[in-house]
Protein backbone atom coordinates (compact mmCIF):
# COMPACT_ATOMS: atom_id res chain seq x y z
CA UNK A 1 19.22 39.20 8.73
CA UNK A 2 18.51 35.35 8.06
CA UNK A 3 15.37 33.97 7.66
CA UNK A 4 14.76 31.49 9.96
CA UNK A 5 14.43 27.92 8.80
CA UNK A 6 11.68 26.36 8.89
CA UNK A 7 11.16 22.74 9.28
CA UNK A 8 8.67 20.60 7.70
CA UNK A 9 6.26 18.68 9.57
CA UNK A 10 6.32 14.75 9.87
CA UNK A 11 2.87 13.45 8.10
CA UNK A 12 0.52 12.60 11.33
CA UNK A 13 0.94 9.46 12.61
CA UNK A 14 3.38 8.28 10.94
CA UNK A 15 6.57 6.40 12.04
CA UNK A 16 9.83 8.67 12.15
CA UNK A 17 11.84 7.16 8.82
CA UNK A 18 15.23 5.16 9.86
CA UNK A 19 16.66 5.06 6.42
CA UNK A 20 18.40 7.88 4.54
CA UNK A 21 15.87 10.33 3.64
CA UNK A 22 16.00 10.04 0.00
CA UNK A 23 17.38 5.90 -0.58
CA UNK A 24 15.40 3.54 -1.70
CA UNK A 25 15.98 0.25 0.00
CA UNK A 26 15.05 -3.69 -1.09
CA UNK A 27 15.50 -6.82 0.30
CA UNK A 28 16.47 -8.02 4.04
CA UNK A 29 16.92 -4.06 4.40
CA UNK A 30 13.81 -2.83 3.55
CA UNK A 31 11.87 -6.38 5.50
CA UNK A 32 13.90 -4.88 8.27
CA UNK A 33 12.49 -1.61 8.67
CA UNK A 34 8.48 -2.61 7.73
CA UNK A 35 9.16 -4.63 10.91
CA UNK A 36 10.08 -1.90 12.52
CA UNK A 37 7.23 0.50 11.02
CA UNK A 38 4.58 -2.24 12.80
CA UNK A 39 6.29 -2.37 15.99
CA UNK A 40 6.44 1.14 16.10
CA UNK A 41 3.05 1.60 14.92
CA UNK A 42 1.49 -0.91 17.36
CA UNK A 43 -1.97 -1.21 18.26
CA UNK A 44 -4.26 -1.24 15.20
CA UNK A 45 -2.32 0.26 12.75
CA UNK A 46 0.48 -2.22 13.64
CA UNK A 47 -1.80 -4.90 13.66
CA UNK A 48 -3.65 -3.73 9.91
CA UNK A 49 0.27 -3.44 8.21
CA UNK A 50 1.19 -6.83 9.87
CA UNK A 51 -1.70 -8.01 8.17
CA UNK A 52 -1.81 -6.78 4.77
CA UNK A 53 1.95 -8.05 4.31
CA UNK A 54 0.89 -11.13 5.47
CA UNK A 55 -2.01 -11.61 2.62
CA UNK A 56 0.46 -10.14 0.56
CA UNK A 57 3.23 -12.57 0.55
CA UNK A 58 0.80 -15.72 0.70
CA UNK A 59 -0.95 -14.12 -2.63
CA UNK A 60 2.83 -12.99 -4.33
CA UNK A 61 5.37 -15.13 -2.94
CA UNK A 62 8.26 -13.99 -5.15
CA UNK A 63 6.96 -10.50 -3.96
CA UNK A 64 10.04 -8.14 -3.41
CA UNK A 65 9.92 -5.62 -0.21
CA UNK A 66 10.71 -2.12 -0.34
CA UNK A 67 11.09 1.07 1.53
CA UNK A 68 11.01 4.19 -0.49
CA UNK A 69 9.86 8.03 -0.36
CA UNK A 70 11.29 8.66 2.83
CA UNK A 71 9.87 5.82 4.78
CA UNK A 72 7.06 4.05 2.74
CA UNK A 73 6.57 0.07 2.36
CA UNK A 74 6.43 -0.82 -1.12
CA UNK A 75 5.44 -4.31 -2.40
CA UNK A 76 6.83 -5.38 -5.98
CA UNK A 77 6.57 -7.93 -8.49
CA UNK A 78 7.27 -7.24 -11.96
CA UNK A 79 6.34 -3.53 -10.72
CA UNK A 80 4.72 -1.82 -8.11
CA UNK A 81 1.68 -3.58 -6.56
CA UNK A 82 1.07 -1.34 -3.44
CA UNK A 83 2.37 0.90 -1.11
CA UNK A 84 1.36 0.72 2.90
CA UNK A 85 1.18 4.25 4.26
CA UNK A 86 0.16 4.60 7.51
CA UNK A 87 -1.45 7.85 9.23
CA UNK A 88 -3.00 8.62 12.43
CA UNK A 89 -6.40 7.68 11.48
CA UNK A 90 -6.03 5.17 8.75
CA UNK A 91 -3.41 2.67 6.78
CA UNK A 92 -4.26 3.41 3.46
CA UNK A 93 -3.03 0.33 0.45
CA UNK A 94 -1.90 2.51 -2.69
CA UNK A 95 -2.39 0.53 -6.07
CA UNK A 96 -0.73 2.32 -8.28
CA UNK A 97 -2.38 0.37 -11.39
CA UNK A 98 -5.58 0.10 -9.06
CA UNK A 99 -7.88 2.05 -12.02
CA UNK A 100 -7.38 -0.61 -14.06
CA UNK A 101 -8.21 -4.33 -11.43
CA UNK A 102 -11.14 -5.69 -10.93
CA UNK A 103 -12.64 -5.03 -7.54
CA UNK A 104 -15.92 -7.09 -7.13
CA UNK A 105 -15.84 -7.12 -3.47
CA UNK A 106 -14.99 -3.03 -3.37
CA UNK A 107 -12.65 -3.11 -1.50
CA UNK A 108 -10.90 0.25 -3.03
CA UNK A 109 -12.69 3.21 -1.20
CA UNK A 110 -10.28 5.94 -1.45
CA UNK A 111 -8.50 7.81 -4.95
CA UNK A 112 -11.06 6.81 -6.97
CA UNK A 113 -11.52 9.94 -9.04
CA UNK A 114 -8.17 9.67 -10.59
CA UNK A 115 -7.90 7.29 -13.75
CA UNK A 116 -4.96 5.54 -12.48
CA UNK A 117 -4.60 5.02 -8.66
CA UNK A 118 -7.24 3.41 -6.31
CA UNK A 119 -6.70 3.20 -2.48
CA UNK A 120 -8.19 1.04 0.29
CA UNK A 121 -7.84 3.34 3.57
CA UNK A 122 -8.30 0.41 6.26
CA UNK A 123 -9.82 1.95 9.61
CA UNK A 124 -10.23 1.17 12.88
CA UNK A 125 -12.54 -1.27 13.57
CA UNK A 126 -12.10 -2.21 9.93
CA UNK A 127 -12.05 -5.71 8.70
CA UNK A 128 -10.52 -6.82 5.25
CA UNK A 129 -11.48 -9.68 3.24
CA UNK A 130 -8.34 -11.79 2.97
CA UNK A 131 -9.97 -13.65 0.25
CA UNK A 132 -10.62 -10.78 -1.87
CA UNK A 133 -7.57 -8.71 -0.91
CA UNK A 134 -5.31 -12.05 -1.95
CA UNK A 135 -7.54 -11.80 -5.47
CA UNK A 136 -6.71 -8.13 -5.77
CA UNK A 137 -2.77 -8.59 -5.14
CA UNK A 138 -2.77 -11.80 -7.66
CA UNK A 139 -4.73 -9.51 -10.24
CA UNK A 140 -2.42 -6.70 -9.67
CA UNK A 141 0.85 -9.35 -10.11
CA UNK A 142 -0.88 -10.82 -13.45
CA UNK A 143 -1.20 -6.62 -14.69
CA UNK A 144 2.36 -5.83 -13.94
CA UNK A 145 3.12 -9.38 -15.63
CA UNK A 146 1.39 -8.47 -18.94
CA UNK A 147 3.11 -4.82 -19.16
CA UNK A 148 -0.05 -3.27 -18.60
CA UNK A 149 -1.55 -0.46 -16.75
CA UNK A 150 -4.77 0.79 -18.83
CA UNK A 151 -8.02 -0.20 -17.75
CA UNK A 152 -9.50 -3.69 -19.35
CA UNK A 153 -12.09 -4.02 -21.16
CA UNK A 154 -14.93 -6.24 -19.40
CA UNK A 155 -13.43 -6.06 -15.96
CA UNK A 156 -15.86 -7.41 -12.99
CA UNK A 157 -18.75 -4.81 -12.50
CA UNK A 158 -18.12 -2.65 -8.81
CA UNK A 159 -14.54 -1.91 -9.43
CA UNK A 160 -14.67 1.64 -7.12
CA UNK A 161 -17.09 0.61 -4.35
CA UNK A 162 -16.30 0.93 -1.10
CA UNK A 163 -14.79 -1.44 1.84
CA UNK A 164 -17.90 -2.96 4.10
């Protein structure tokens, strides 16, 4: 007899994905479906994504849109700057070079045990500094620029705080 198939679940609170499950997708495309992500996200979550896109195209404004890994928003230039997941209880910003910015205001409150990654998971109720969040994305655009991703030396002193 056949084993039944199973399916896998859909991570909580997050939108179904619209493009095919395993393409990645860039330009008017990809700006296509984050629109869609916040209008189907609505309410808060919408509200946070909307948001963070905004502060990141007025700090990047060559910055390329993406959708990838079955329905994430990615933001390039030069390389990844950050991905925009968004669950039930959160939208977390994935820097995938995070370990190694400086994060004065501490904004990064999430992955910060790995020596890579940081995260800021944005809540709600939350609010985020566009000031330092524009400083973060510019700092992030100047890593990718320089090739690098290890940590600097002398970087700004409360680099894995967290959000206030």
């Amino acid at each position: 007899m056949a084993a039944a198939k199973k399916s896998l679940p859909i991570a909580m609170g997050r939108a179904p994905n619209t493009a095919a499950p395993d393409a990645a997708t860039t330009g008017p495309a990809a700006s296509a479906l984050i629109d869609q992500r916040i209008a189907d996200l609505g309410g808060w979550r919408g509200q946070a994504l909307a948001q963070v896109r905004q502060l990141i195209h007025e700090a990047a404004p060559g910055v390329v849109e993406e959708w990838k890994w079955r329905g994430t928003p990615v933001w390039s230039l030069g390389g990844i700057l950050c991905t925009g997941e968004s669950y039930k209880a959160a939208v977390k910003l994935t820097f995938l070079k995070g370990a190694a910015l400086p994060d004065p205001a501490r904004l990064f409150n999430a992955s910060l045990e790995g020596n890579t990654r940081r995260a800021i998971d944005i809540h709600e109720g939350d609010t985020l500094p566009a000031d330092a969040f524009r400083a973060l994305i510019r700092a992030a655009v100047e890593l990718n620029a320089l090739g690098g991703s290890k940590a600097r030396k002398g970087r700004a002193p409360g680099h894995t705080g967290s959000a206030a």
